[in-house]
Protein backbone atom coordinates (compact mmCIF):
# COMPACT_ATOMS: atom_id res chain seq x y z
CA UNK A 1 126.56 16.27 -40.57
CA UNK A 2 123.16 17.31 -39.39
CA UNK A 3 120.14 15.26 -39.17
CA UNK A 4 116.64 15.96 -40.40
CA UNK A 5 114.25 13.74 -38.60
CA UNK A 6 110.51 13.67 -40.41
CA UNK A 7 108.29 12.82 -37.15
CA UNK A 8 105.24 11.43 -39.44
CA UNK A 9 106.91 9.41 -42.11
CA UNK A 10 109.15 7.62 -39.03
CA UNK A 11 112.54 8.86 -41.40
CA UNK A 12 115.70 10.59 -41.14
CA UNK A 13 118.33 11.42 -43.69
CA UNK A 14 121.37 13.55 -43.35
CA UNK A 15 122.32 16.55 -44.82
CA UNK A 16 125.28 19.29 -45.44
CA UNK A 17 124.89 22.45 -42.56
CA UNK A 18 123.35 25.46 -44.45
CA UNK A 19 120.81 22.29 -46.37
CA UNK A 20 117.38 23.84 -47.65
CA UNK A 21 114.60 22.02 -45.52
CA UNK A 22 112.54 22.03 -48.84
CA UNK A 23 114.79 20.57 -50.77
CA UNK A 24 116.12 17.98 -48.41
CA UNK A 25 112.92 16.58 -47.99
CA UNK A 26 112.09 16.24 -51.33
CA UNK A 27 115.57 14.75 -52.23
CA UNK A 28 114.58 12.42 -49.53
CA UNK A 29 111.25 11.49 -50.63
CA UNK A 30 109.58 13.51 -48.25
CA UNK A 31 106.54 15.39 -49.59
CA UNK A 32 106.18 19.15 -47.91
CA UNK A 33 102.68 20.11 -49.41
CA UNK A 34 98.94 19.00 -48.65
CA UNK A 35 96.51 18.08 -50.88
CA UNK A 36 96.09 20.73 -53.66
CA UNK A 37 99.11 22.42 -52.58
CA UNK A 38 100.77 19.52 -54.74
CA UNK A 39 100.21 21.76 -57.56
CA UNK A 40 99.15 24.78 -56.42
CA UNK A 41 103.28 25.99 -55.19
CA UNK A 42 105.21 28.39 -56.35
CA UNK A 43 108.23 25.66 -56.64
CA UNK A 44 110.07 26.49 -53.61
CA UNK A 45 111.26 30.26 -53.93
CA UNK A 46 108.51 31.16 -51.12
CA UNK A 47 105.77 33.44 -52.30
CA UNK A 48 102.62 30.82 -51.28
CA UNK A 49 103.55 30.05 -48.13
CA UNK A 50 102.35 26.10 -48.81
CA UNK A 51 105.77 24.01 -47.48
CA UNK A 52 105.22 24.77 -44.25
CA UNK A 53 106.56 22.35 -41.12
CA UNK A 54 106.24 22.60 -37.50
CA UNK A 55 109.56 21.99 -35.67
CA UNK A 56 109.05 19.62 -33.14
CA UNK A 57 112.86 19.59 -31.72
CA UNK A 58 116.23 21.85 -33.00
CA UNK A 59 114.82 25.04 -33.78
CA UNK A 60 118.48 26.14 -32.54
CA UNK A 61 119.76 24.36 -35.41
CA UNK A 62 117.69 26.28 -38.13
CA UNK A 63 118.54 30.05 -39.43
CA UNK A 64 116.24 32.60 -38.03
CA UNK A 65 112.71 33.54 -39.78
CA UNK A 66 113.22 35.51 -42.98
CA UNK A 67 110.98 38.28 -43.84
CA UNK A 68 108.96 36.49 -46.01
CA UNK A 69 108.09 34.10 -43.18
CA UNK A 70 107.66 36.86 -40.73
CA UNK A 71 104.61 37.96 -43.17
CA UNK A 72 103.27 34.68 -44.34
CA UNK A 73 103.47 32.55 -40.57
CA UNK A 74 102.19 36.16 -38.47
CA UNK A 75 99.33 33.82 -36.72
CA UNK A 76 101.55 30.97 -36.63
CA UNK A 77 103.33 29.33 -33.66
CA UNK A 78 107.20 30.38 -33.86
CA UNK A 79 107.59 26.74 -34.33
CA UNK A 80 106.09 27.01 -37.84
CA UNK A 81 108.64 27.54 -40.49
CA UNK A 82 108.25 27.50 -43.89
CA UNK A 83 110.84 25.05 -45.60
CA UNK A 84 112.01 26.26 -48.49
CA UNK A 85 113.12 29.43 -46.50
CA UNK A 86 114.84 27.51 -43.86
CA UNK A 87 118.26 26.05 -43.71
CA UNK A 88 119.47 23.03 -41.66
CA UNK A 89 122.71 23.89 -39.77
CA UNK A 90 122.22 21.05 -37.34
CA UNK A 91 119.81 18.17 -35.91
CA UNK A 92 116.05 19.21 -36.26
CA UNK A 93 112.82 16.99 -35.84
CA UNK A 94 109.91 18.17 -38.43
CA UNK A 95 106.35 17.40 -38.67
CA UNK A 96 105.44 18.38 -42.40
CA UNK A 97 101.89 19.01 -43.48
CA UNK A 98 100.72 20.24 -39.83
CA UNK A 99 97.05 20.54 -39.87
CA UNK A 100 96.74 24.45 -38.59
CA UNK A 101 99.88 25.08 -41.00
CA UNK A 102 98.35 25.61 -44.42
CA UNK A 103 95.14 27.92 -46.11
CA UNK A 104 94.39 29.99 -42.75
CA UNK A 105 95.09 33.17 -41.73
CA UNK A 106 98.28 34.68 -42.95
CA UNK A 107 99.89 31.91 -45.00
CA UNK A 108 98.04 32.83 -48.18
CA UNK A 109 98.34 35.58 -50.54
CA UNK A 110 95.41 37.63 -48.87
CA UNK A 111 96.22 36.27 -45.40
CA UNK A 112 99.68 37.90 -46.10
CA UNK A 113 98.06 41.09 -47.75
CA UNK A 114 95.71 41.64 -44.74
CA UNK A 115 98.77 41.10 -42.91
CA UNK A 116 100.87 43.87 -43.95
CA UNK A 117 97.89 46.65 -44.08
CA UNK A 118 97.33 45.33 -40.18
CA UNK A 119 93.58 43.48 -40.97
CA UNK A 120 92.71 40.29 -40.23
C-alpha cells in the first residue's frame, strides 16, 4: 500500500496504487488549493491548473506528466505536478500549495494559451 506523505501539514495516509493525488488528499483532509483557488477550480478534472504540488521525494512512484500538465506546468520545475492528474502507485512526499506553483506563467488559462501559440 503506498504512502502519501504531506510535508507541510506533518501527515501521511495510505492509499490503493493507481490513487488520484487530488482526491487522496482531500479524502484525507488535505486541502490542494490556495486562497481563491478554494472556489475558483474546476473540481478536479484539470482544466485550471490550481491543485498543483511539488514532489519533494517518489516522483518514481507517480505516472508520468499527462498532456494537460505538459501545457499548464511548461515553466514549472518537473517536480511540479498537478494532483488531480497524477496517480499514486507508490511512496511519494508532497508539498501542496507551493508558493511559485499557482497564478504565474503557464498554469492559467492564458499562461496555457500563450503556451501553446509559443508566447510568453
Amino acid at each position: 500500500m503506498p504512502t502519501i506523505r504531506f510535508e507541510q501539514e506533518g501527515q501521511q495516509v495510505g492509499c490503493i496504487e493507481g490513487a488520484n493525488l487530488r482526491k487522496a488528499a482531500l479524502d484525507a483532509g488535505v486541502n490542494p488549493y490556495k486562497g481563491l483557488n478554494n472556489f475558483n477550480n474546476c473540481g478536479g478534472i484539470g482544466q485550471c491548473g490550481t491543485c498543483v504540488m511539488e514532489v519533494v521525494e517518489g516522483m518514481q512512484n507517480l505516472s508520468p506528466r499527462s498532456d494537460v500538465e505538459k501545457v499548464y506546468l511548461a515553466d514549472r520545475p518537473a517536480n511540479y505536478r498537478l494532483s488531480c492528474r497524477t496517480s499514486v502507485n507508490g511512496d511519494v512526499t508532497v508539498r501542496t500549495r507551493p508558493n511559485e506553483g499557482v497564478g504565474q506563467g503557464s498554469n492559467s488559462l492564458l499562461g496555457a494559451l500563450k503556451s501553446l501559440v509559443g508566447r510568453k
